[in-house]
C-alpha atoms as a PDB file:
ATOM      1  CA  UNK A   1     -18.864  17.859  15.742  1.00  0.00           C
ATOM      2  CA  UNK A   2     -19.571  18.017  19.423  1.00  0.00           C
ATOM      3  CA  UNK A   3     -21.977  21.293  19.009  1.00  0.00           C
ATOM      4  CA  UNK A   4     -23.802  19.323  16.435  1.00  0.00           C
ATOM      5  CA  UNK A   5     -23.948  16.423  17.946  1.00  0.00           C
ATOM      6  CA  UNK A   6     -25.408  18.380  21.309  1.00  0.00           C
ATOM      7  CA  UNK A   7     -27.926  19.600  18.856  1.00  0.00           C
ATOM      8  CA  UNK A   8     -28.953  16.196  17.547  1.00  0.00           C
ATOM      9  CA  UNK A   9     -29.528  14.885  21.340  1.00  0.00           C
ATOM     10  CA  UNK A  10     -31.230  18.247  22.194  1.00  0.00           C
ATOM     11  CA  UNK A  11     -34.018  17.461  18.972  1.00  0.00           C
ATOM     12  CA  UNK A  12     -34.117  13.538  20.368  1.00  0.00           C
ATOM     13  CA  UNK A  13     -34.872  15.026  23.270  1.00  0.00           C
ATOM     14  CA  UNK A  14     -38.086  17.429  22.690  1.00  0.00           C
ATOM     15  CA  UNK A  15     -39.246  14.993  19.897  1.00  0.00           C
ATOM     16  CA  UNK A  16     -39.874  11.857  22.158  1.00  0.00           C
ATOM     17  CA  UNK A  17     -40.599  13.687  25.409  1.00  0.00           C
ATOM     18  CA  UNK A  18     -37.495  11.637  26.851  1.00  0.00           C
ATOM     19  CA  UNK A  19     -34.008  13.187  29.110  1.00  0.00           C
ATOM     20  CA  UNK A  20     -30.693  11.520  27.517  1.00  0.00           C
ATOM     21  CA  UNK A  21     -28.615  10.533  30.579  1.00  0.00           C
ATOM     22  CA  UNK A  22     -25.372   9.474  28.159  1.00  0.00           C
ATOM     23  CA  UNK A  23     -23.944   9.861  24.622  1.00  0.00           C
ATOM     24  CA  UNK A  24     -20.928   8.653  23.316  1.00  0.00           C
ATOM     25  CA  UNK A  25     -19.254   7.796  19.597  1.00  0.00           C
ATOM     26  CA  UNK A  26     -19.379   4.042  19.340  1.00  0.00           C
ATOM     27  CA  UNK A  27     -17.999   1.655  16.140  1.00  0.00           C
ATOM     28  CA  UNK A  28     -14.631   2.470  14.152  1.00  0.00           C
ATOM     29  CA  UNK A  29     -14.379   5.692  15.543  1.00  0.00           C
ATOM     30  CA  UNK A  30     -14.344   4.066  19.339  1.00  0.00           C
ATOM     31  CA  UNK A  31     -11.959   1.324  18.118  1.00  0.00           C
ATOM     32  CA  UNK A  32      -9.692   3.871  16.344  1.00  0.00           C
ATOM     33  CA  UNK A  33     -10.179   1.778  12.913  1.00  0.00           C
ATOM     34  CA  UNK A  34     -11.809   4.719  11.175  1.00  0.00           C
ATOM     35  CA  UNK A  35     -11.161   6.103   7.882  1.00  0.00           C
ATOM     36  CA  UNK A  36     -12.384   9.289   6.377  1.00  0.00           C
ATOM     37  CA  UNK A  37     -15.787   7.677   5.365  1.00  0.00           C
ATOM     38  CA  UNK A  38     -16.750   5.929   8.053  1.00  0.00           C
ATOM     39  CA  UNK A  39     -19.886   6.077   9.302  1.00  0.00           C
ATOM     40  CA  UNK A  40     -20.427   7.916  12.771  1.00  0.00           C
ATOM     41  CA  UNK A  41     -22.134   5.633  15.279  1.00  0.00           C
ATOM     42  CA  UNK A  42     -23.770   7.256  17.759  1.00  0.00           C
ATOM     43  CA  UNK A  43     -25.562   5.454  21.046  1.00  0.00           C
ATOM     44  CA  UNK A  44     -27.295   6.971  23.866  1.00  0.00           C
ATOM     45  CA  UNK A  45     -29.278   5.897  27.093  1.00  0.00           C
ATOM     46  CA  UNK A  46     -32.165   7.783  28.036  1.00  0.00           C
ATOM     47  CA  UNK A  47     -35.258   7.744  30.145  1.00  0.00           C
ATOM     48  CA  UNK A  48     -38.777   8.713  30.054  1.00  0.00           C
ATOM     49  CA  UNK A  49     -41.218  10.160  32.353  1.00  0.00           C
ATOM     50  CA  UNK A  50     -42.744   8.849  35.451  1.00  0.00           C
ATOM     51  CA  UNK A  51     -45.897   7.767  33.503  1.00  0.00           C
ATOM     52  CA  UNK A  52     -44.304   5.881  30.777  1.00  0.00           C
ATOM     53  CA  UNK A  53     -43.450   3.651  33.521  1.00  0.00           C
ATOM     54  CA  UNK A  54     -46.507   3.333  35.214  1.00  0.00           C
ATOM     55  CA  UNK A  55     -48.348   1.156  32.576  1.00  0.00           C
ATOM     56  CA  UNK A  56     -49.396  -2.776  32.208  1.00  0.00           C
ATOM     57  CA  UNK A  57     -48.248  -3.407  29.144  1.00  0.00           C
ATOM     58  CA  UNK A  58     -44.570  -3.177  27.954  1.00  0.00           C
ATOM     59  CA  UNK A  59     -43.367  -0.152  25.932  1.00  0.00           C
ATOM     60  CA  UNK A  60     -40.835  -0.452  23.451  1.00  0.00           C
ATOM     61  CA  UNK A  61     -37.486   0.381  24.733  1.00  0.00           C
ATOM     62  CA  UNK A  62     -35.179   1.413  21.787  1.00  0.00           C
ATOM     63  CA  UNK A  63     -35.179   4.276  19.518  1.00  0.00           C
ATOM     64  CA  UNK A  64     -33.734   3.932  16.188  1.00  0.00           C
ATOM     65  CA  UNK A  65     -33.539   6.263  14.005  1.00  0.00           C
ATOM     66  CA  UNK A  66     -33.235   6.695  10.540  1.00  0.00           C
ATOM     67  CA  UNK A  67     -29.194   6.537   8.991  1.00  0.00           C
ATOM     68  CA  UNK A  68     -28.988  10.148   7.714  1.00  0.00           C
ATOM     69  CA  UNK A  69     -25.869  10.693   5.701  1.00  0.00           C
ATOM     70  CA  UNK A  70     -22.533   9.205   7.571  1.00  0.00           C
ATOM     71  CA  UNK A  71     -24.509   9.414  10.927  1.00  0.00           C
ATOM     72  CA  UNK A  72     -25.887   6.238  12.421  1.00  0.00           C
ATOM     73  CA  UNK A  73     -27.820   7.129  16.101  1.00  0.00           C
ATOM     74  CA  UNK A  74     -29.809   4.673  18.461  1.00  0.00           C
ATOM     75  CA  UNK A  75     -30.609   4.401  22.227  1.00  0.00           C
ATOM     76  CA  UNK A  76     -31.409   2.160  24.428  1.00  0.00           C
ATOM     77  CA  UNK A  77     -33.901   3.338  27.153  1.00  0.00           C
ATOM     78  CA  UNK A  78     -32.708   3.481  30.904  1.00  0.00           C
ATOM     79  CA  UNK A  79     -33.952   0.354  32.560  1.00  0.00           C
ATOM     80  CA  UNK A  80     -33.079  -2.008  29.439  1.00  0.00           C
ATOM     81  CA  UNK A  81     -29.497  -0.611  30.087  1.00  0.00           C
ATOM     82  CA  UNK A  82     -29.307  -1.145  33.659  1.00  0.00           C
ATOM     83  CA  UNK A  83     -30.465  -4.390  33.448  1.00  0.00           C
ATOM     84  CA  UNK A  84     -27.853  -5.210  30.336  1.00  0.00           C
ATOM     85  CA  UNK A  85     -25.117  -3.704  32.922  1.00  0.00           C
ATOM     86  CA  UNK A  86     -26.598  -6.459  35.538  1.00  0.00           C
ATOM     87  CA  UNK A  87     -25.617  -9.336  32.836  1.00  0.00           C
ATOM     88  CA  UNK A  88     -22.189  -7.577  31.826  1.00  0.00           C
ATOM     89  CA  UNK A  89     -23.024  -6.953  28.359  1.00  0.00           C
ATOM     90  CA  UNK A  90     -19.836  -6.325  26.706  1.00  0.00           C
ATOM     91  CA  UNK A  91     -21.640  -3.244  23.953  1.00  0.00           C
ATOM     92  CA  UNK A  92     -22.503  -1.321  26.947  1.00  0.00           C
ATOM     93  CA  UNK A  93     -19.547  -1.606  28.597  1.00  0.00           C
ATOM     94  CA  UNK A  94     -17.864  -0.397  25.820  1.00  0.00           C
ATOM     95  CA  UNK A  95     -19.728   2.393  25.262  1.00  0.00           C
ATOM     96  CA  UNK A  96     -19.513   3.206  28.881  1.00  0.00           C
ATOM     97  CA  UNK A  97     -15.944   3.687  28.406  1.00  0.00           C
ATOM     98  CA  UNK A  98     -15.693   5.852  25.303  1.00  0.00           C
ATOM     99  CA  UNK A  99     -13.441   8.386  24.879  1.00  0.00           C
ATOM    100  CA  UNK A 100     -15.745  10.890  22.922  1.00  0.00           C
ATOM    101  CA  UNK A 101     -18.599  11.388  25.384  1.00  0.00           C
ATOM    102  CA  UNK A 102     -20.843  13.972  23.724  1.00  0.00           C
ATOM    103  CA  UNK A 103     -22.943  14.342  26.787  1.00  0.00           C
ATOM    104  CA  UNK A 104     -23.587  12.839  30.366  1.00  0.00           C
ATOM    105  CA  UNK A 105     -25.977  13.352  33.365  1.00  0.00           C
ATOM    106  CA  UNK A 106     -22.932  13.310  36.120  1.00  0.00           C
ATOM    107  CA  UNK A 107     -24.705  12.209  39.052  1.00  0.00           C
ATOM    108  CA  UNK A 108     -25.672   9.163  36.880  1.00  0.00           C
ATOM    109  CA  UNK A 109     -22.421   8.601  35.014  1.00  0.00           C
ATOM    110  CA  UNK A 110     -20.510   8.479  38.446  1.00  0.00           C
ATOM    111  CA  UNK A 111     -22.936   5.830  39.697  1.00  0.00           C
ATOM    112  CA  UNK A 112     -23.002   3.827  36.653  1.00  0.00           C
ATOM    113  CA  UNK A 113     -19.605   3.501  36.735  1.00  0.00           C
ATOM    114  CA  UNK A 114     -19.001   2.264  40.071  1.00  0.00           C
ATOM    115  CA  UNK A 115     -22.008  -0.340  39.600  1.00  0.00           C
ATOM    116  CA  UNK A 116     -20.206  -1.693  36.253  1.00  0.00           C
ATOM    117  CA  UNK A 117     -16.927  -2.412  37.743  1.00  0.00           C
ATOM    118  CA  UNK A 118     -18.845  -4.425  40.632  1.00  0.00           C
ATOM    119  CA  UNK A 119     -21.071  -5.877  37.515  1.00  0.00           C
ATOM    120  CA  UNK A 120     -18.273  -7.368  35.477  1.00  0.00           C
ATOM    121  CA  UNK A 121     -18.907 -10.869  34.379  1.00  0.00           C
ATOM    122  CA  UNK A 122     -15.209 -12.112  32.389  1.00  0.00           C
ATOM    123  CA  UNK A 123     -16.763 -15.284  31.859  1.00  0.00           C
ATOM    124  CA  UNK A 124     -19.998 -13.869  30.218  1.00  0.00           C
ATOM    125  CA  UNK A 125     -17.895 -11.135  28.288  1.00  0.00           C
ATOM    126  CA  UNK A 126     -15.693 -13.896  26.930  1.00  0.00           C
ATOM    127  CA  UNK A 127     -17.877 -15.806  25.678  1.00  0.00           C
ATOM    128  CA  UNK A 128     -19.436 -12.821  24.241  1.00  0.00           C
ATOM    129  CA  UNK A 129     -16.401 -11.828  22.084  1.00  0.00           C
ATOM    130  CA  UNK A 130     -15.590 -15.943  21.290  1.00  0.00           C
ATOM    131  CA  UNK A 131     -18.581 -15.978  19.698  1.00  0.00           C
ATOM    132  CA  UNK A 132     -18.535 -13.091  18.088  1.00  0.00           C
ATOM    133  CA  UNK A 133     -14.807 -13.770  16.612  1.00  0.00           C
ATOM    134  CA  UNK A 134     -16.148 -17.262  15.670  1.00  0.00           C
ATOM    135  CA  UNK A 135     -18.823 -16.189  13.865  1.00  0.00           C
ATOM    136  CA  UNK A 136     -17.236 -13.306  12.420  1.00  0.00           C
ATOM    137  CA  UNK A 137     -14.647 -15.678  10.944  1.00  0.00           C
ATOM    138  CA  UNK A 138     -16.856 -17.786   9.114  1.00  0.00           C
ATOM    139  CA  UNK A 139     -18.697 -15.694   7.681  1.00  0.00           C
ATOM    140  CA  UNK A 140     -15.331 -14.157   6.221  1.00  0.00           C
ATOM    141  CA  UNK A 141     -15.727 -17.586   4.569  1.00  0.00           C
ATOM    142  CA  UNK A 142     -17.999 -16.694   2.207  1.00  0.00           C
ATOM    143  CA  UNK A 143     -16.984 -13.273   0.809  1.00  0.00           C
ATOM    144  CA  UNK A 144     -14.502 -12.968  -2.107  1.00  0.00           C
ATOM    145  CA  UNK A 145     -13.382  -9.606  -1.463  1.00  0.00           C
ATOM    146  CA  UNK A 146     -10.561  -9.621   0.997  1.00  0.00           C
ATOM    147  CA  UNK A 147     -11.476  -6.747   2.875  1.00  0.00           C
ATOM    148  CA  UNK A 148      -9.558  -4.977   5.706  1.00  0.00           C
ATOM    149  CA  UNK A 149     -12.411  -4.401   7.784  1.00  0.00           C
ATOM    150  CA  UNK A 150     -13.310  -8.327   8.158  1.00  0.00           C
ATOM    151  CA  UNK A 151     -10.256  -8.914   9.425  1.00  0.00           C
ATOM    152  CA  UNK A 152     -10.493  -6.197  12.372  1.00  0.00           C
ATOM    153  CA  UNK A 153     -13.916  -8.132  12.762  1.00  0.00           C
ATOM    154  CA  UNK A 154     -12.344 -11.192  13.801  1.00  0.00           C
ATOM    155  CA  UNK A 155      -9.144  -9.870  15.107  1.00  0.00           C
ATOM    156  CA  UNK A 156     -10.502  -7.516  17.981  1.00  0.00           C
ATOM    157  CA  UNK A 157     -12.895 -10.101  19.636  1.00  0.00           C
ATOM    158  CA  UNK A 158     -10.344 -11.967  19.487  1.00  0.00           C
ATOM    159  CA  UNK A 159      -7.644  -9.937  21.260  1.00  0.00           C
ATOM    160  CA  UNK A 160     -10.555  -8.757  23.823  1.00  0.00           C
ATOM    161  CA  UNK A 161     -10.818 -12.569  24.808  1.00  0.00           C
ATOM    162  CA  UNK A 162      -7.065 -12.841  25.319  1.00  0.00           C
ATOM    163  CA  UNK A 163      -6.872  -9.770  27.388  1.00  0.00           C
ATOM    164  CA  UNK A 164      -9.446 -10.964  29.638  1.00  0.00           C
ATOM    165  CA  UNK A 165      -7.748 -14.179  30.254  1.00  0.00           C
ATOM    166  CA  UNK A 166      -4.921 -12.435  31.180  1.00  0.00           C
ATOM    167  CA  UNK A 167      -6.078  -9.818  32.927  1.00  0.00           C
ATOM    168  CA  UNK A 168      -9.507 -10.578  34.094  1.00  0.00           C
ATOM    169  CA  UNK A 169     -10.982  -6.824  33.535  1.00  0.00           C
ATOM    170  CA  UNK A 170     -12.573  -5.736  30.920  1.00  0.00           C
ATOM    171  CA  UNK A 171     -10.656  -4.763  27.654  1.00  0.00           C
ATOM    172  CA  UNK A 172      -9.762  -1.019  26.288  1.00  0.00           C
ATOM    173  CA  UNK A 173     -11.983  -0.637  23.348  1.00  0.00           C
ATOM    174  CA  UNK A 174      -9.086   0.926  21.365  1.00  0.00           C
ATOM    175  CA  UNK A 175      -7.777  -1.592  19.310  1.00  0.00           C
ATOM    176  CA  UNK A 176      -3.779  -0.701  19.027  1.00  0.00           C
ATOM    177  CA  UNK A 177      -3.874  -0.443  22.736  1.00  0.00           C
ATOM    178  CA  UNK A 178      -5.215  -4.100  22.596  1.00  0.00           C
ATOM    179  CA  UNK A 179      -2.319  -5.121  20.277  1.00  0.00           C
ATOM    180  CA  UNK A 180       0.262  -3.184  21.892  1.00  0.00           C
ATOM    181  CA  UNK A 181      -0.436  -4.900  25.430  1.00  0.00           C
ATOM    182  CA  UNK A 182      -1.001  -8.619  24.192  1.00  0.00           C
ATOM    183  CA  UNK A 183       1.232  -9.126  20.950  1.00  0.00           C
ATOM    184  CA  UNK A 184       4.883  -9.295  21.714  1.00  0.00           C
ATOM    185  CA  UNK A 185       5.905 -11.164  18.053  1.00  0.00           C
ATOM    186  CA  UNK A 186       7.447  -7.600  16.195  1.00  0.00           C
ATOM    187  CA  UNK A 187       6.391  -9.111  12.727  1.00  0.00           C
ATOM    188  CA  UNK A 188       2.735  -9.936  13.728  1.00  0.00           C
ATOM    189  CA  UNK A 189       2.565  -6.141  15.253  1.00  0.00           C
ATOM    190  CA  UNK A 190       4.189  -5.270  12.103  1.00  0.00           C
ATOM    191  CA  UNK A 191       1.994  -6.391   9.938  1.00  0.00           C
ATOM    192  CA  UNK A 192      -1.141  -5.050  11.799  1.00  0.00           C
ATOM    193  CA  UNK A 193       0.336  -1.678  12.424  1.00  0.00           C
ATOM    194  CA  UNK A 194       0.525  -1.256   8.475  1.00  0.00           C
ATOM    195  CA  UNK A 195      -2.976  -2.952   8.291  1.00  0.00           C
ATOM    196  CA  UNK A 196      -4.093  -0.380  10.660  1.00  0.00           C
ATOM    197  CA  UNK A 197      -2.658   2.301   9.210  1.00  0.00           C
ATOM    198  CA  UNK A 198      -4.124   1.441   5.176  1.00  0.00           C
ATOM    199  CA  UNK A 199      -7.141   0.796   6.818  1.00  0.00           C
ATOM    200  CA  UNK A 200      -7.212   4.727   8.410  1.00  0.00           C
ATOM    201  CA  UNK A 201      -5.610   5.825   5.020  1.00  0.00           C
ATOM    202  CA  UNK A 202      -8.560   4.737   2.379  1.00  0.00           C
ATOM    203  CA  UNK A 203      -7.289   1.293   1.509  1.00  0.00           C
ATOM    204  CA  UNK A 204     -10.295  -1.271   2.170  1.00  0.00           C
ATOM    205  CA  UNK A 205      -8.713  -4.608   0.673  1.00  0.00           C
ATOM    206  CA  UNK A 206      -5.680  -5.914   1.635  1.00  0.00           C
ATOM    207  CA  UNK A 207      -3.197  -8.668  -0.417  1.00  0.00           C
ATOM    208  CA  UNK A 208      -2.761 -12.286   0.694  1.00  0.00           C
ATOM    209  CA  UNK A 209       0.645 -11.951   0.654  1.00  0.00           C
ATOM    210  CA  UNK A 210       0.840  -8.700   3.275  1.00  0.00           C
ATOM    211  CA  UNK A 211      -1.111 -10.532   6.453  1.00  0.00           C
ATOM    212  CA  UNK A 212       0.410 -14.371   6.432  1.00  0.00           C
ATOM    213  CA  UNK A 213       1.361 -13.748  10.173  1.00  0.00           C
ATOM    214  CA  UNK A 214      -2.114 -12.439  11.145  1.00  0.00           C
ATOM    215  CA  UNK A 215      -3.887 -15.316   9.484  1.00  0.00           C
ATOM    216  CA  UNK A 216      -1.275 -17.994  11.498  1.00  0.00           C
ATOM    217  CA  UNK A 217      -2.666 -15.791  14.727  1.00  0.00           C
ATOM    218  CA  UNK A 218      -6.262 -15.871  13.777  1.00  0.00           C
ATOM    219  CA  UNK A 219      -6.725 -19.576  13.308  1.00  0.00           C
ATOM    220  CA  UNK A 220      -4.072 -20.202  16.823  1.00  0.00           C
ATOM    221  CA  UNK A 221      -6.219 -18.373  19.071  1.00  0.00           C
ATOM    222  CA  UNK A 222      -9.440 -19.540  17.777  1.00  0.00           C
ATOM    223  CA  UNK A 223      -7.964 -23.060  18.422  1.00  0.00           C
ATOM    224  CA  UNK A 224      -7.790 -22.774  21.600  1.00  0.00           C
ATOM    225  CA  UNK A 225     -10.743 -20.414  22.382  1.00  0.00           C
ATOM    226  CA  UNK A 226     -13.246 -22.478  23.827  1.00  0.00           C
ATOM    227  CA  UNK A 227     -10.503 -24.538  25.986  1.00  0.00           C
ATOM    228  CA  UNK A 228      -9.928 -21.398  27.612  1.00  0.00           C
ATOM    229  CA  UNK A 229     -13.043 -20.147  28.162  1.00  0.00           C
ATOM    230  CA  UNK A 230     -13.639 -22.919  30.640  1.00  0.00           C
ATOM    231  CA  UNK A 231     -11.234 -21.505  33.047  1.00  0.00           C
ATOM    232  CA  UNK A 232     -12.485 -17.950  32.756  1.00  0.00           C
ATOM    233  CA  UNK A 233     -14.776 -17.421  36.226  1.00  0.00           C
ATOM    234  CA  UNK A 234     -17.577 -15.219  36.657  1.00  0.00           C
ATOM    235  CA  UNK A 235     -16.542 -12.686  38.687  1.00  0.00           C
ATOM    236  CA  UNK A 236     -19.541 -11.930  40.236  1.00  0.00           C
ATOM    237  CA  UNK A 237     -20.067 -11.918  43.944  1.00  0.00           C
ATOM    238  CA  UNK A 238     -23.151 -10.812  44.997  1.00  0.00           C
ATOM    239  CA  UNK A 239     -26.282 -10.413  42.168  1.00  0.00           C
ATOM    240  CA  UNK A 240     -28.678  -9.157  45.057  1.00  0.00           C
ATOM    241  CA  UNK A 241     -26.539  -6.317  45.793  1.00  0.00           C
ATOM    242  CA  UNK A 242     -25.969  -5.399  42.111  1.00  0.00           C
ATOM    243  CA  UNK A 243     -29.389  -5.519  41.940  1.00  0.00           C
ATOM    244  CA  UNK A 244     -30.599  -3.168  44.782  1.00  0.00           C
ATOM    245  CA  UNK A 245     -27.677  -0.821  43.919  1.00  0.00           C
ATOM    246  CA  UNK A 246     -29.690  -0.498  39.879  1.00  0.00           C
ATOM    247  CA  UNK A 247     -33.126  -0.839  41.444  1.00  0.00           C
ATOM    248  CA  UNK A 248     -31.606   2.499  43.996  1.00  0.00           C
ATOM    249  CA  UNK A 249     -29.982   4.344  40.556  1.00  0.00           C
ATOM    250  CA  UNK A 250     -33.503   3.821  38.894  1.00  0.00           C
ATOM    251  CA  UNK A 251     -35.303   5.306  41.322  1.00  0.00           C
ATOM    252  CA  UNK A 252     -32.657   8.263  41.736  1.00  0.00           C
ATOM    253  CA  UNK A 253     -32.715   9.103  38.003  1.00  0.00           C
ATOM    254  CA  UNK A 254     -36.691   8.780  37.800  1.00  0.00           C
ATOM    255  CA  UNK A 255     -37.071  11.303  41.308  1.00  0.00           C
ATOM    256  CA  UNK A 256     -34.276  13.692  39.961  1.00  0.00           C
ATOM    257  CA  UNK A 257     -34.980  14.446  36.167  1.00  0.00           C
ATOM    258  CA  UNK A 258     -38.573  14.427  36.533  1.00  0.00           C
ATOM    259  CA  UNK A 259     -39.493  15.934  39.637  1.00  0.00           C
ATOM    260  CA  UNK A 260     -43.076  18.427  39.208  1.00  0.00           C
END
């Protein structure tokens, strides 16, 4: 997968005259909630020439491309990134820590990683994955099918909120590792574990009857999410320095990878 993958970013690369920087697996696979036909979500950062950035008006700063069979790639060009690492988003953070990286620029990777852990916002990450639980959960509302994935849906924003509360990093993007750290109730892991594992085995729907104690923890922690989320603190110390230290990366990456 990894040769193929290298392939894919190689054809990215000579088709829109960008240099890729960082590639990882994101989605199910990431979260270790995939099953044998789930999609594979790919995301990159990349960055273009010197030109590209040269110009009055404001070039678009995604590439999407089209879903071709179970593969699903985007990225997200280099200074949109760095300045989504300067607000802590939560997506890029997670990609950031991946654990199937199918390429990275290591002078860059090394720097972005220092400059994340000084970028780390819990409150803004919290209130990230609140909302996302929140609305996750009511949509559930609305669909009949009683589907295994909509449960993970609400389930791992909501565990990523709980581990920041109590831990005030950022949370592992694996989801047993969240439940193995934070739920200490042996029925509630119970039940999960075996939703986990139908979920990896085929099954997409679960019964009523099977997740009664992950239902009673859904609706308790998203009673008390918002109360909690006012004593989550920002983290942040000095936004001038986070900036100079992105403005000094940009500059690095630009002189480096496209040096005449």
């Amino acid at each position: 997968m990894k040769i193929e993958m290298k392939n894919q970013l190689e054809t990215i690369e000579k088709e829109h005259k960008i240099k890729i920087l960082y590639a990882c697996e994101a989605g199910s696979h990431t979260y270790g909630l995939s099953s044998s036909d789930s999609d594979f979500d790919v995301r990159f950062l990349y960055m273009h020439p010197k030109e590209w950035y040269l110009s009055l008006d404001k070039n678009k700063d995604v590439i999407e491309l089209p879903i071709t069979g179970n593969l699903d790639m985007s990225g997200w060009e280099l200074t949109k990134a760095l300045r989504l690492i300067r607000k802590s988003n939560p997506s890029l953070l997670e990609w950031l820590q991946a654990e199937t990286v199918y390429y990275q620029n290591d002078y860059f990777f090394t720097k972005i990683k220092e400059i994340k852990e000084k970028a780390f916002n819990p409150r803004a990450c919290y209130y990230h994955y609140m909302h996302m639980a929140k609305k996750n959960e009511q949509k559930s509302q609305g669909i009949k099918e009683r589907k295994i994935k909509v449960i993970f849906h609400i389930m791992r924003p909501l565990l990523a909120c709980q581990w920041i509360e109590q831990k005030q990093t950022f949370p592992p993007n694996h989801f047993f590792s969240l439940v193995n750290e934070l739920v200490d109730d042996v029925a509630l892991k119970k039940e999960i574990t075996d939703l986990i594992t139908a979920k990896i085995n085929g099954s997409s729907i679960y019964q009523k009857e099977n997740i009664q104690r992950i239902n009673g923890f859904i609706q308790q922690r998203l009673a008390g999410i918002e109360q909690a989320a006012s004593f989550i603190s920002s983290g942040l110390e000095d936004e001038k320095e986070l900036t100079l230290s992105l403005d000094n990366l940009f500059r690095d990456m630009l002189h480096t990878n496209w040096t005449n």
